[in-house]
Protein backbone atom coordinates (compact mmCIF):
# COMPACT_ATOMS: atom_id res chain seq x y z
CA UNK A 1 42.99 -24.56 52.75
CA UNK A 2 39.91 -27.02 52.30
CA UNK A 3 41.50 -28.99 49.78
CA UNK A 4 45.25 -29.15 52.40
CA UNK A 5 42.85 -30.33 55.24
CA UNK A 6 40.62 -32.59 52.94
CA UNK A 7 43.75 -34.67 51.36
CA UNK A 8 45.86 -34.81 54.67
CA UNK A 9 42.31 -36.31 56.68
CA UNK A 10 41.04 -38.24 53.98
CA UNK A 11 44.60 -39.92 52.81
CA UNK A 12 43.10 -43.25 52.56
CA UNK A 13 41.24 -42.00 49.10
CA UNK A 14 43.72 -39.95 47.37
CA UNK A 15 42.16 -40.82 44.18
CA UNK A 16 38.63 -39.65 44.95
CA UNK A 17 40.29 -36.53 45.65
CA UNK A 18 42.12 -35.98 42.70
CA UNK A 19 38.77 -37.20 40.44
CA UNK A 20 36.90 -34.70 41.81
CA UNK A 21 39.20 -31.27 42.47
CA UNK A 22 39.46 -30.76 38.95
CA UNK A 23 38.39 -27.14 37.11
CA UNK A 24 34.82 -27.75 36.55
CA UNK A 25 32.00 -26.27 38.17
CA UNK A 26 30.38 -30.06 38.55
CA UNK A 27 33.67 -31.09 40.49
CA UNK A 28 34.44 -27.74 42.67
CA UNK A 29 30.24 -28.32 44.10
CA UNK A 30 31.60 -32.26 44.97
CA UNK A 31 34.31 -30.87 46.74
CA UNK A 32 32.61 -28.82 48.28
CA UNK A 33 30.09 -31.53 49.80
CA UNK A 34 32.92 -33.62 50.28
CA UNK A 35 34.78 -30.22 52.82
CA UNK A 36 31.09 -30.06 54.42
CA UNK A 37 30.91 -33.44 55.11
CA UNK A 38 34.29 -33.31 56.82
CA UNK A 39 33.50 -30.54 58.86
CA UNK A 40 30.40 -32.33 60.13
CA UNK A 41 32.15 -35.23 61.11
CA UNK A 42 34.79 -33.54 62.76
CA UNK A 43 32.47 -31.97 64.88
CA UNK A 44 30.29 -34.89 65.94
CA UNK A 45 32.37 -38.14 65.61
CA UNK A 46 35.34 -37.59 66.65
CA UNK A 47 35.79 -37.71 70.66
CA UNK A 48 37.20 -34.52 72.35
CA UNK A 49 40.79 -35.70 72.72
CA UNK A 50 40.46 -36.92 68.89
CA UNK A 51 39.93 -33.82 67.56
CA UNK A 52 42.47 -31.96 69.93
CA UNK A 53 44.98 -34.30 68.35
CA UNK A 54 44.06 -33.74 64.74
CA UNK A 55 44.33 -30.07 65.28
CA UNK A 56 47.36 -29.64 66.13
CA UNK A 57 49.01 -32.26 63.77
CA UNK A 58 47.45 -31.21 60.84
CA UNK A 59 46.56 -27.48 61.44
CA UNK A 60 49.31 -26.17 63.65
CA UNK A 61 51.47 -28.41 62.10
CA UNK A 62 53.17 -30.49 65.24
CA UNK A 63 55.01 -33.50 64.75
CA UNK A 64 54.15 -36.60 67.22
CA UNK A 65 56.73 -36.16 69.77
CA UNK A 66 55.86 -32.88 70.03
CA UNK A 67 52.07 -33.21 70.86
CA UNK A 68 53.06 -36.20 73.04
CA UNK A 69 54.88 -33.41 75.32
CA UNK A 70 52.64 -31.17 74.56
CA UNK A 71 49.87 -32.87 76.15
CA UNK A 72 51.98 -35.78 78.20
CA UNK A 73 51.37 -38.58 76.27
CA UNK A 74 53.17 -41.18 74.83
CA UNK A 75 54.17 -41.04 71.06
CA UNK A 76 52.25 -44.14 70.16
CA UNK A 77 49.34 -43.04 71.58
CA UNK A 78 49.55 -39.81 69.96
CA UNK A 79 50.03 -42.14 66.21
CA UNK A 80 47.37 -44.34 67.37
CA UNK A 81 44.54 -41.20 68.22
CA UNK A 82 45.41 -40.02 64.68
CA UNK A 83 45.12 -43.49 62.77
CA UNK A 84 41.72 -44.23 64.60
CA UNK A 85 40.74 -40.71 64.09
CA UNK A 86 41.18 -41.01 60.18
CA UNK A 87 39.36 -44.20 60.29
CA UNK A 88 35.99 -43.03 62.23
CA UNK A 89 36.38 -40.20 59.56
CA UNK A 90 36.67 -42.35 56.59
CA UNK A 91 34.05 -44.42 57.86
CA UNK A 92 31.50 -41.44 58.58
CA UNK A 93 32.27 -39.99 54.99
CA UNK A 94 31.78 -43.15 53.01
CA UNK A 95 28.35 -43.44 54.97
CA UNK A 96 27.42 -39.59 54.31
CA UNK A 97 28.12 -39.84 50.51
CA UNK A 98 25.91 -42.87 50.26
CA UNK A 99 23.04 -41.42 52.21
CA UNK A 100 23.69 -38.63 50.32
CA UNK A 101 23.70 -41.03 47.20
CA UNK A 102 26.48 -38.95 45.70
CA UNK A 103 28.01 -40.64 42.90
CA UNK A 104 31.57 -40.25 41.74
């Protein structure tokens, strides 16, 4: 389930991803950094409605149009909240890693 939510939120680096989920001990403790740094930033940078979003089109599955209904929205915002959502997350990882000073 980590790795699922880690690839679909962090699509901008699918290569980073696939470097370090191999079968080593080494790369299984990076991922694992990598799925608590997520978590963190899911919980403090992303705004309310932001994570609301991401929830239920990643977890729960929902396509666009449906959260759009869901919560009476249009579609574009709905594509919009998810792109900027992925960004501030990109953006807080990259930062964590190199405060971190993880290198991979």
């Amino acid at each position: 389930m980590r790795e699922k939510v880690a690839a679909d939120l962090m699509e901008f680096d699918r290569e980073f991803l696939a470097e370090i989920s191999g079968e080593s001990s080494t790369n299984r403790e990076r991922l694992n950094i990598v799925c608590r740094a997520l978590k963190q930033a899911i919980r403090t940078d992303l705004t309310p409605r932001q994570r609301e979003v991401l929830l239920l089109y990643y977890q729960e599955e929902m396509k666009m149009y449906q959260i759009a209904a869901l919560l009476s929205r249009d579609p574009s915002t709905i594509s919009r909240t998810i792109t900027r959502a992925k960004a501030r997350l990109k953006k807080s990882l990259r930062f964590y890693m190199e405060f971190l000073n993880c290198k991979f």
